[in-house]
C-alpha atoms as a PDB file:
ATOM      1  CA  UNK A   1     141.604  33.815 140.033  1.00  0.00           C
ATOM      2  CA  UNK A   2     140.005  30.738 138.846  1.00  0.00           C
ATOM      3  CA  UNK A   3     139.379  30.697 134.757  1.00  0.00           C
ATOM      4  CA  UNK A   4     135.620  30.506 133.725  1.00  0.00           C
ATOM      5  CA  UNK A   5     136.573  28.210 131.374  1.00  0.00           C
ATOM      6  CA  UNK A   6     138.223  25.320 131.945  1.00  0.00           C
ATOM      7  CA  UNK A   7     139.770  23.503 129.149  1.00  0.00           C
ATOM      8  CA  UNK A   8     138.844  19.886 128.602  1.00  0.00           C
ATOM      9  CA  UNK A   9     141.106  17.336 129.906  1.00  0.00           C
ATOM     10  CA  UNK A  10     140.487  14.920 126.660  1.00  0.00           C
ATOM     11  CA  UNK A  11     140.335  15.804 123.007  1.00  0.00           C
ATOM     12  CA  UNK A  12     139.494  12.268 122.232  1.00  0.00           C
ATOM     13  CA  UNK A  13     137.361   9.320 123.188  1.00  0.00           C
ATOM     14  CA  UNK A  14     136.939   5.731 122.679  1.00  0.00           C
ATOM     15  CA  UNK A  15     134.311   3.032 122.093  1.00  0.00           C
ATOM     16  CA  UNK A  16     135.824   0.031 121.564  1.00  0.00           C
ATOM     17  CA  UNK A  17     138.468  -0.389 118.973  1.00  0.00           C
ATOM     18  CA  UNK A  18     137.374   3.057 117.769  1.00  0.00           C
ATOM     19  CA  UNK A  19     139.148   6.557 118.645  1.00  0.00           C
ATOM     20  CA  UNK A  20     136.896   9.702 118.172  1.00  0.00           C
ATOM     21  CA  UNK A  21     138.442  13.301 118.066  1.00  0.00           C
ATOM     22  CA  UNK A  22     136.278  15.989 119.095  1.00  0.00           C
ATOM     23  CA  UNK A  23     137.695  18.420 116.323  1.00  0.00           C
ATOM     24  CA  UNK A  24     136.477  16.072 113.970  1.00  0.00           C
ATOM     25  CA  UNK A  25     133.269  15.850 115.025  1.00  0.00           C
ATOM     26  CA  UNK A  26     132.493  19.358 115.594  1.00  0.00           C
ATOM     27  CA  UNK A  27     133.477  19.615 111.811  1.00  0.00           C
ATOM     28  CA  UNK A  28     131.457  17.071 110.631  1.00  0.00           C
ATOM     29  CA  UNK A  29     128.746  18.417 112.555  1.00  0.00           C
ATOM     30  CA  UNK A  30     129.310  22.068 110.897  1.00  0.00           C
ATOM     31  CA  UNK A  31     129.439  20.026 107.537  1.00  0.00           C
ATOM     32  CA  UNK A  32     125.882  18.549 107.920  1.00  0.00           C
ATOM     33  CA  UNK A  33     124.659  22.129 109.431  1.00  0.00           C
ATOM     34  CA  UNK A  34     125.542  23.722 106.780  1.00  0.00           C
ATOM     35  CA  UNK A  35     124.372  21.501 104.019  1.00  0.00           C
ATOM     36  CA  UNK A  36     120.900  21.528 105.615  1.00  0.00           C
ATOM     37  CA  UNK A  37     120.874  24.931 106.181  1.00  0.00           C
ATOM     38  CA  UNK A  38     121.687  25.597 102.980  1.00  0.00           C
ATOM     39  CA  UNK A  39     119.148  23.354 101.570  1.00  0.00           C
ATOM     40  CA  UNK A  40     116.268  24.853 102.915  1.00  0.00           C
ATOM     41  CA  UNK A  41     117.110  28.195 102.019  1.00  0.00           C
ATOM     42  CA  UNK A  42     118.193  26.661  98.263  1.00  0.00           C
ATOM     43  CA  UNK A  43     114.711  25.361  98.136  1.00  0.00           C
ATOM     44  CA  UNK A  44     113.184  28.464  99.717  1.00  0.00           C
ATOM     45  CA  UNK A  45     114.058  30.282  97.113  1.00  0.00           C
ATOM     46  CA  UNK A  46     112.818  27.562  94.225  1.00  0.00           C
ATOM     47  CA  UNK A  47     115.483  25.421  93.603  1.00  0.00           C
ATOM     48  CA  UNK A  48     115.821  21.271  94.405  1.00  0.00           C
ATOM     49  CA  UNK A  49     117.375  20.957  97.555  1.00  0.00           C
ATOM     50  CA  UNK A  50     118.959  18.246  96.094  1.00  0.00           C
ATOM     51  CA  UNK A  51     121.315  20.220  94.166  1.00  0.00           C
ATOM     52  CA  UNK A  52     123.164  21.344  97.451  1.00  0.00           C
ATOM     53  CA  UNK A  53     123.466  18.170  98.502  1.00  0.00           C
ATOM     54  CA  UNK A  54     125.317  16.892  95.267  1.00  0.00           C
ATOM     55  CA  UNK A  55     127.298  19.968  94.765  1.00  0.00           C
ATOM     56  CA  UNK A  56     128.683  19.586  98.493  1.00  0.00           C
ATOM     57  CA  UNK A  57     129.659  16.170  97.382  1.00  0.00           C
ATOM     58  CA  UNK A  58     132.729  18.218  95.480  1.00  0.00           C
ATOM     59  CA  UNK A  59     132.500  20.873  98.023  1.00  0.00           C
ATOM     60  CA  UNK A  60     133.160  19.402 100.902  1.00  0.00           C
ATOM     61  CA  UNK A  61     136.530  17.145 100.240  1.00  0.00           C
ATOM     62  CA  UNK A  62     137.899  20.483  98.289  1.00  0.00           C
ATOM     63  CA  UNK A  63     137.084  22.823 101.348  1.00  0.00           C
ATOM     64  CA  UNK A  64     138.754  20.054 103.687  1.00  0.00           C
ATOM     65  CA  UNK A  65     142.107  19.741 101.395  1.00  0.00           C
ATOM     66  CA  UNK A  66     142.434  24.107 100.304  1.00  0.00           C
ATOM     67  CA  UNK A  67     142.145  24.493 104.538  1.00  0.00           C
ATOM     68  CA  UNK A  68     144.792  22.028 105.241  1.00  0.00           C
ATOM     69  CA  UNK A  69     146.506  23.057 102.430  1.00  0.00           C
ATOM     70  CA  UNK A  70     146.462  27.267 103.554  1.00  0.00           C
ATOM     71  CA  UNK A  71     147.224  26.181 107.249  1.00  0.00           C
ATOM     72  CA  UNK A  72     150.502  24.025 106.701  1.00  0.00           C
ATOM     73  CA  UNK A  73     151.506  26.710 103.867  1.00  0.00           C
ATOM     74  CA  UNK A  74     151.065  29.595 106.428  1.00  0.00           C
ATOM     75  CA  UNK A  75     152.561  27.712 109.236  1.00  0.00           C
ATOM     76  CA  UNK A  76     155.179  25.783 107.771  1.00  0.00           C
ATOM     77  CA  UNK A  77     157.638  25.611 110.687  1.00  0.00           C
ATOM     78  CA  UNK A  78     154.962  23.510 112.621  1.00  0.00           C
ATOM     79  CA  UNK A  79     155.741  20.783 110.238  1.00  0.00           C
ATOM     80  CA  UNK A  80     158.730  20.980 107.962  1.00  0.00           C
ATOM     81  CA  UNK A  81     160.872  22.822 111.074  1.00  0.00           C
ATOM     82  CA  UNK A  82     163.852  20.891 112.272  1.00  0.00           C
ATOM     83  CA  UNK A  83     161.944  19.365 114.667  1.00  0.00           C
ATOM     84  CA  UNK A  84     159.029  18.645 113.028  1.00  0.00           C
ATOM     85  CA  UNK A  85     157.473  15.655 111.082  1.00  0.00           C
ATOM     86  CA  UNK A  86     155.957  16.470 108.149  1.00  0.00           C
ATOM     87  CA  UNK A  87     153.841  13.811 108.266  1.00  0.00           C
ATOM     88  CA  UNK A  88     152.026  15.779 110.580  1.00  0.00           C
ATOM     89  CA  UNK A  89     150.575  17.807 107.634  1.00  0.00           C
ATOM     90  CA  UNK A  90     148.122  15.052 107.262  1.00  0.00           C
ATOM     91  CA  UNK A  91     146.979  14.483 110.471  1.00  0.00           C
ATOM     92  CA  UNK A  92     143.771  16.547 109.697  1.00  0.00           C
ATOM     93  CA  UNK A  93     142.366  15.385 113.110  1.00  0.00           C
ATOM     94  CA  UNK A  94     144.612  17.617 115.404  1.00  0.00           C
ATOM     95  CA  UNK A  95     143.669  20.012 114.799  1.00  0.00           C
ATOM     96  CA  UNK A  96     144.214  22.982 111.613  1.00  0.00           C
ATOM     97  CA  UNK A  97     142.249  24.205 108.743  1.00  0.00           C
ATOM     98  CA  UNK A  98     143.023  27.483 107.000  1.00  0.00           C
ATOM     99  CA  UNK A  99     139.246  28.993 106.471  1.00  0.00           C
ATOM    100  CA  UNK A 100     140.599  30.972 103.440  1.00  0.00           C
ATOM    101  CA  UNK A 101     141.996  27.695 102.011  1.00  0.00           C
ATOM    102  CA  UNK A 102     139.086  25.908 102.655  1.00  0.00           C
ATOM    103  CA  UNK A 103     136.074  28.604 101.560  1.00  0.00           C
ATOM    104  CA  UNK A 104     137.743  29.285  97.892  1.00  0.00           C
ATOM    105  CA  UNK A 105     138.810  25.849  97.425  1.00  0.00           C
ATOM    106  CA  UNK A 106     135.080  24.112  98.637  1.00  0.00           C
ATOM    107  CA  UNK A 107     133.680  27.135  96.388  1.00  0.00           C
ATOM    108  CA  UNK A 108     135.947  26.218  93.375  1.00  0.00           C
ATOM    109  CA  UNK A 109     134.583  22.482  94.502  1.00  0.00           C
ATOM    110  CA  UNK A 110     130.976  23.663  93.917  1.00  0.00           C
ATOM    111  CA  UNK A 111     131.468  25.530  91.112  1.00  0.00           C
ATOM    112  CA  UNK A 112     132.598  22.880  88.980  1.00  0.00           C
ATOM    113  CA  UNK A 113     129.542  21.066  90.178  1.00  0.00           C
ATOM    114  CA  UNK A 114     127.487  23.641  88.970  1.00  0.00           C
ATOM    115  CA  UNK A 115     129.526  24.334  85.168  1.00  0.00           C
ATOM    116  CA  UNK A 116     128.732  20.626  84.594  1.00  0.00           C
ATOM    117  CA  UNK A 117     125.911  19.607  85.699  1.00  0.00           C
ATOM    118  CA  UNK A 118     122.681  21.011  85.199  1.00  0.00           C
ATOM    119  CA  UNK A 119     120.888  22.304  88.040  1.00  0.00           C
ATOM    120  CA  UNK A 120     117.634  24.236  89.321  1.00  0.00           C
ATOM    121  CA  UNK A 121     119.223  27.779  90.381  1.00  0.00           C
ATOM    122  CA  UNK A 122     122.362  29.662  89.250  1.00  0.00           C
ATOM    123  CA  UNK A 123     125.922  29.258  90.970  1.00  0.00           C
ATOM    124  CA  UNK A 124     125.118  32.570  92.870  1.00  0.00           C
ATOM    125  CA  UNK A 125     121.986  31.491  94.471  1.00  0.00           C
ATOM    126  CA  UNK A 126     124.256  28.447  95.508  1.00  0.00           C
ATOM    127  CA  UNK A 127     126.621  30.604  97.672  1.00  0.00           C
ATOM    128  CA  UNK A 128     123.921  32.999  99.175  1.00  0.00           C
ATOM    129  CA  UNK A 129     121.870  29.719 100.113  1.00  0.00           C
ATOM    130  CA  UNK A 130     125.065  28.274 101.893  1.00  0.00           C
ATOM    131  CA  UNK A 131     126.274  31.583 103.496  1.00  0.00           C
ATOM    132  CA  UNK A 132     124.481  31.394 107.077  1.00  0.00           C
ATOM    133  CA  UNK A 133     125.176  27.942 107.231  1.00  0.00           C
ATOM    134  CA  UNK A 134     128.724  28.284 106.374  1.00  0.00           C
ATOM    135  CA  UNK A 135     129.485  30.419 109.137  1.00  0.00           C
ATOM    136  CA  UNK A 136     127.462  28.623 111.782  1.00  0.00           C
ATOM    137  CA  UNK A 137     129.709  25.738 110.603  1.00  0.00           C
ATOM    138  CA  UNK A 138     132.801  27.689 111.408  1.00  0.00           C
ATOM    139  CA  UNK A 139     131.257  28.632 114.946  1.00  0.00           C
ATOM    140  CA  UNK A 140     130.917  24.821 115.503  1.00  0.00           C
ATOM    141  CA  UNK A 141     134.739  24.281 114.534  1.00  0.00           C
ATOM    142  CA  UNK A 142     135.858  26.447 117.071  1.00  0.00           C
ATOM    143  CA  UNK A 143     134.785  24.539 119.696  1.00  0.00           C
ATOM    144  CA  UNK A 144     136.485  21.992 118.248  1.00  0.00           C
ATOM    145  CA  UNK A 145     139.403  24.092 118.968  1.00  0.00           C
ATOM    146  CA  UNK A 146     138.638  24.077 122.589  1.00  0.00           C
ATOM    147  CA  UNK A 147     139.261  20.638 122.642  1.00  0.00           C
ATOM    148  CA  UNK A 148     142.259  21.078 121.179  1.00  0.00           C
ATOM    149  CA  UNK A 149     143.724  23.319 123.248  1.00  0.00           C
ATOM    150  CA  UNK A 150     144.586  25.811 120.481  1.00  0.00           C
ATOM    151  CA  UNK A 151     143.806  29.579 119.259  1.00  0.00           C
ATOM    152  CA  UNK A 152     143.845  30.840 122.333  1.00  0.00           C
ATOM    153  CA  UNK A 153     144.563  34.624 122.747  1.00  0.00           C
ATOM    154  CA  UNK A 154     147.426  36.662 124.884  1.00  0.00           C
ATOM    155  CA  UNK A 155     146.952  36.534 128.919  1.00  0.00           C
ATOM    156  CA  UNK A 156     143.999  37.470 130.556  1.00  0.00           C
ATOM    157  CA  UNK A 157     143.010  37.746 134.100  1.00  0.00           C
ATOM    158  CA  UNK A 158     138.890  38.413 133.210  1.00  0.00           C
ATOM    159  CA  UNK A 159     136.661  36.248 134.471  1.00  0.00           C
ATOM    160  CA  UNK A 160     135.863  34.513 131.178  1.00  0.00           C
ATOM    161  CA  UNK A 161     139.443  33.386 130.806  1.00  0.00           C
ATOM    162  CA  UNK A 162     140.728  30.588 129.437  1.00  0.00           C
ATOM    163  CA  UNK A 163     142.616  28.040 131.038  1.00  0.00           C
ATOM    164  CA  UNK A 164     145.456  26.539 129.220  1.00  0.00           C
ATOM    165  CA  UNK A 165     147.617  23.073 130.481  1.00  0.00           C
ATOM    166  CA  UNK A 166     151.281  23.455 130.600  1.00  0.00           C
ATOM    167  CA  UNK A 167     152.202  22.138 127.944  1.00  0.00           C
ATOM    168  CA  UNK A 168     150.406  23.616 125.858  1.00  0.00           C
ATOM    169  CA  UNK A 169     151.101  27.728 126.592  1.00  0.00           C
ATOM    170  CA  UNK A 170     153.396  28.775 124.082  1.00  0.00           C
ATOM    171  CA  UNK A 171     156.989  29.594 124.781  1.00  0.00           C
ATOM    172  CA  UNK A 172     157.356  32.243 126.673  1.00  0.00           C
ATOM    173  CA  UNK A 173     154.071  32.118 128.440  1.00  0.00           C
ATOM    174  CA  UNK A 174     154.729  29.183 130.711  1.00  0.00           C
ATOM    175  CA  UNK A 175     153.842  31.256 133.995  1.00  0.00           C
ATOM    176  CA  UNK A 176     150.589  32.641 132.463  1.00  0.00           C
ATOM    177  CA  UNK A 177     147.561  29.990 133.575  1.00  0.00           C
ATOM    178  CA  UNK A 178     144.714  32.140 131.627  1.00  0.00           C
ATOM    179  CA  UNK A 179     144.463  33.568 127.774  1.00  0.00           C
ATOM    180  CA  UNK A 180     141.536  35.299 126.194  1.00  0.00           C
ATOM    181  CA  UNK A 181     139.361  32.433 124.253  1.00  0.00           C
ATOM    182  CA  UNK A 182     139.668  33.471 121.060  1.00  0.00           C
ATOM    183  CA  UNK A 183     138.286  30.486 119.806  1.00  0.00           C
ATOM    184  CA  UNK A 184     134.605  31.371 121.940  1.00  0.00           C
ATOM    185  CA  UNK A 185     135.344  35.195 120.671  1.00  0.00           C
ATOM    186  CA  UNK A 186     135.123  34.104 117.022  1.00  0.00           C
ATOM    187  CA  UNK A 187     132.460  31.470 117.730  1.00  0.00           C
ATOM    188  CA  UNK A 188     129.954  34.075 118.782  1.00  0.00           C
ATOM    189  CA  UNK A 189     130.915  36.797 115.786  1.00  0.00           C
ATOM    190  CA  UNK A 190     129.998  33.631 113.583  1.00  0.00           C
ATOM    191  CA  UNK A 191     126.821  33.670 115.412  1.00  0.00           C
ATOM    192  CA  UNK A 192     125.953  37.459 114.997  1.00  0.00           C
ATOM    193  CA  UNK A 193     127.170  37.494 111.481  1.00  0.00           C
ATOM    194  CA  UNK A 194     125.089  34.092 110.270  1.00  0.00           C
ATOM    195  CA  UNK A 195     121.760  36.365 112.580  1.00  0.00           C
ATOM    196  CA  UNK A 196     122.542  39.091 109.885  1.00  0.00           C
ATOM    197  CA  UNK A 197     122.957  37.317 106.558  1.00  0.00           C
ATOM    198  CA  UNK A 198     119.582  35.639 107.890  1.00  0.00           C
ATOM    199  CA  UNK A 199     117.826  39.086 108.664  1.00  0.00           C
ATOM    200  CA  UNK A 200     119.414  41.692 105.912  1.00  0.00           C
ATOM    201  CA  UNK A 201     117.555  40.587 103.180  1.00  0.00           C
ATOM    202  CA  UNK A 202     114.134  40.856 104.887  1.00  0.00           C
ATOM    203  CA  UNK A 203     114.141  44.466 106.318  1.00  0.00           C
ATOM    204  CA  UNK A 204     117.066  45.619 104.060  1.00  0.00           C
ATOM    205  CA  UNK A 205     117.047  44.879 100.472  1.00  0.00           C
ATOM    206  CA  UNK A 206     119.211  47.400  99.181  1.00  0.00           C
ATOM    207  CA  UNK A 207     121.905  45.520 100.998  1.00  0.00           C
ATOM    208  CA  UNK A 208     121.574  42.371  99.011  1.00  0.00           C
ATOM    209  CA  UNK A 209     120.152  43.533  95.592  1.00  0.00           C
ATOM    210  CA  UNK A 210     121.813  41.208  93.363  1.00  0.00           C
ATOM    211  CA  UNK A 211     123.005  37.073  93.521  1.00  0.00           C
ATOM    212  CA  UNK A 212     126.019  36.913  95.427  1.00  0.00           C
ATOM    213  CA  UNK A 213     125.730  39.778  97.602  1.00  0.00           C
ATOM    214  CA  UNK A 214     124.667  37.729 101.286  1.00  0.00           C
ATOM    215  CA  UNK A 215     127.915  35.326 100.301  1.00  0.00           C
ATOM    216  CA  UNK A 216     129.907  38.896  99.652  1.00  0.00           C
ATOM    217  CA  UNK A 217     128.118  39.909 103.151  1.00  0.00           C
ATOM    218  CA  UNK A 218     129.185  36.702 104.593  1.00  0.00           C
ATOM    219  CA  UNK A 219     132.781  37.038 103.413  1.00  0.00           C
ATOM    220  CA  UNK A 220     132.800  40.760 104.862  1.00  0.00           C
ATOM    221  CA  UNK A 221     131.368  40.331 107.833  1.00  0.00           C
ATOM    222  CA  UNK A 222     133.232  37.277 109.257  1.00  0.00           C
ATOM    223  CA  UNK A 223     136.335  38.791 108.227  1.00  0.00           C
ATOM    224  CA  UNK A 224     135.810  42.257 110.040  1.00  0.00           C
ATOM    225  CA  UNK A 225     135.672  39.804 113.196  1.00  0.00           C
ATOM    226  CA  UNK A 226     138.768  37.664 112.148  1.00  0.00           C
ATOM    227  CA  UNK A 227     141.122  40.929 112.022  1.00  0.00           C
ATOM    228  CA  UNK A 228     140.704  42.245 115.368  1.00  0.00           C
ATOM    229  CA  UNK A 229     140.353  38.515 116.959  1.00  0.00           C
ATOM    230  CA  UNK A 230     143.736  37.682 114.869  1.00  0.00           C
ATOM    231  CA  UNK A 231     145.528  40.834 116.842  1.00  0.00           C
ATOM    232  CA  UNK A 232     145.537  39.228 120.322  1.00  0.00           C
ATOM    233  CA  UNK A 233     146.021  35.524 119.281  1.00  0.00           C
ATOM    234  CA  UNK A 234     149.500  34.499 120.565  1.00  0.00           C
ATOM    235  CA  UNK A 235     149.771  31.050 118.103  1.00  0.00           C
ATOM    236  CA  UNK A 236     153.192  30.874 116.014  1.00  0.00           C
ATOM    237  CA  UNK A 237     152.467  32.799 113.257  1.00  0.00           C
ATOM    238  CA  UNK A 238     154.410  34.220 110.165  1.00  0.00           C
ATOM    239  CA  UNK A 239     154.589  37.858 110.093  1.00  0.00           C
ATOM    240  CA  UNK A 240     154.831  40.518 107.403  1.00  0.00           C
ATOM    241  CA  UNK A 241     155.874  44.079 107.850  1.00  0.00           C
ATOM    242  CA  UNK A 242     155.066  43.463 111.608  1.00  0.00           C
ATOM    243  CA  UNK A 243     151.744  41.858 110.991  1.00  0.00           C
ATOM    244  CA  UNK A 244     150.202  38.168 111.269  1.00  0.00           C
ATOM    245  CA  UNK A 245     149.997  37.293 107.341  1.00  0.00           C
ATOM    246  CA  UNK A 246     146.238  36.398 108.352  1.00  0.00           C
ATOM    247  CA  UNK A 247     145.740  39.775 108.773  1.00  0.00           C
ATOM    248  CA  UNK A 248     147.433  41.070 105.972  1.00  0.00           C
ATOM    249  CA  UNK A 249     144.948  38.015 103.744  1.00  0.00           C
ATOM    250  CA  UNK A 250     142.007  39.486 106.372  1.00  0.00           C
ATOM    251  CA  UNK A 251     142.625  43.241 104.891  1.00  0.00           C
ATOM    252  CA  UNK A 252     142.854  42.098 101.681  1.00  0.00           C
ATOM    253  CA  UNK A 253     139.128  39.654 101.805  1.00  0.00           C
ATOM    254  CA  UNK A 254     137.489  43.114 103.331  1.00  0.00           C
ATOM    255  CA  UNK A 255     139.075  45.461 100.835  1.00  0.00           C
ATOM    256  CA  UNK A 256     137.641  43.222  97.594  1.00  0.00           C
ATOM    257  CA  UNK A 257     134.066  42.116  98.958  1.00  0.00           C
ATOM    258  CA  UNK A 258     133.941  45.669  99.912  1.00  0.00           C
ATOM    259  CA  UNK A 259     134.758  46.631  96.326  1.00  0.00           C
ATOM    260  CA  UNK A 260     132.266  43.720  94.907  1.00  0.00           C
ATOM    261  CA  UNK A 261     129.171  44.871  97.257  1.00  0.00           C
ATOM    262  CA  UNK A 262     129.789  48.957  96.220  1.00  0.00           C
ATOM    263  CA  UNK A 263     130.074  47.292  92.199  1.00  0.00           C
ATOM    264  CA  UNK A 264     126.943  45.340  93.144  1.00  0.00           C
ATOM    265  CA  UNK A 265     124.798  48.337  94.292  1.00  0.00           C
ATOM    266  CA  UNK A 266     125.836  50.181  91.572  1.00  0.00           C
ATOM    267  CA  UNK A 267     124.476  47.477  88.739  1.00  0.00           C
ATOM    268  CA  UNK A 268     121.385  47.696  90.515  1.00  0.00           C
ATOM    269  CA  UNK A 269     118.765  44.680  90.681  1.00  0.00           C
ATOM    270  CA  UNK A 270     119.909  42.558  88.166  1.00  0.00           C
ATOM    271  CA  UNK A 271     117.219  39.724  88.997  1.00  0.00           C
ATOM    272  CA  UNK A 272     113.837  39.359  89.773  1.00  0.00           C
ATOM    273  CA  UNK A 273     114.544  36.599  92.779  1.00  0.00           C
ATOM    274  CA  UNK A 274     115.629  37.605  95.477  1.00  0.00           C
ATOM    275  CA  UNK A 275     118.073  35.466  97.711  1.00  0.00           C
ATOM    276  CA  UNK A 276     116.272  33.269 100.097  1.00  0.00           C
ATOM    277  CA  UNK A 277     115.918  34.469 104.020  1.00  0.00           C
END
């Protein structure tokens, strides 16, 4: 059976002098998605849109470096191995960003933005703003992954499945042609969980009574997708108790926005504004 998908033959192109990866594009795309996304909403809701701008000025290069930093921690052996080169780690472009690392770290980014400088709406109203953008942003990443070649899931002989080149099925699955595309399976939870965030607030406000609860919805939501999507990915991995330690983090993200959104609901509507939509 012929795969649905067919994985590109290039991840790269050039004009002139000038080499273009397509992971690098699709996040820079996500980047600018988000941000304008986020500005609208910001505004929407009374603030400068200005403010997200500038405050993704420290968010951004923080979310890049916490990703790259989670992915090479959590996969060490693909660059520090003994037949690895660990200037690999740096070589952002092929490919690997933790979203963990980069989400707390671009967060931590913003949030110093926000302790010193002064701006039109609270910290909180930042991250519910950014929230359906953010996760839009990650759906455009993983089709940066298709370019790439990379988070594919185990064998498959649906009709959507993926193709995969030789040399780049893991070991052990040279004579399997077609894996589930994990990276299209996450793309579209991003989709339905950034079509929530964006109707919740309007026809259900007792989900998002206080700042901070779309982000927590965000968090929750994207996460319930990444466990079950992390169970049939077949990329090297380090395990824990039997499990990928990305679903051991992904049980541990559900557990405490869980926790924060029952905490939430309990305090009651703390504010008068209510996040934008």
């Amino acid at each position: 059976m012929h795969a649905l998908i067919p994985s590109p033959s290039s991840s790269q192109f050039s004009i002139g002098p000038a080499t273009f990866h397509f992971y690098a594009l699709c996040i820079i795309a996500g980047i600018a998605t988000a941000i304008w996304i986020g500005r609208k909403r910001y505004s929407a809701n009374g603030g400068l849109a200005d403010d997200v701008s500038e405050a993704a000025i420290w968010a951004v290069p923080f979310g890049i470096i916490g990703g790259r930093i989670y992915h090479v921690i959590t996969s060490p052996q693909k660059y520090f191995g003994s037949d690895a080169n660990p200037v690999d780690a740096l070589r952002i472009w092929q490919g690997g960003l933790g979203i963990w690392g980069a989400i707390s770290f671009g967060a931590f980014g913003a949030y110093i933005y926000f302790r010193t400088h002064k701006t039109t709406l609270s910290f909180p109203h930042f991250l519910d703003a950014l929230a359906p953008g953010v996760v839009i942003a990650q759906a455009m990443g993983r089709v940066g992954n298709w370019f790439n070649q990379e988070l594919f899931g185990k064998p498959t002989s649906l009709p959507w499945g993926l193709e995969i080149d030789l040399v780049n099925r893991p070991d052990g699955y040279e004579n399997y042609s077609t894996f589930h595309p994990t990276f299209l399976y996450e793309a579209l939870w991003c989709l339905l969980v950034a079509y929530l965030l964006l109707k919740l607030p309007m026809f259900f406000k007792s989900f998002v009574k206080n700042k901070g609860d779309v982000f927590a919805l965000y968090i929750c939501g994207y996460t319930l997708g990444r466990l079950w999507i992390e169970a049939i990915r077949i990329d090297d991995a380090n395990y824990v108790l039997g499990l990928r330690l990305n679903i051991w983090v992904s049980l541990i993200v559900i557990s405490s926005s869980v926790m924060y959104l029952i905490r939430s609901n309990r305090r009651g509507n703390l504010s008068n504004t209510q996040p934008a939509s």
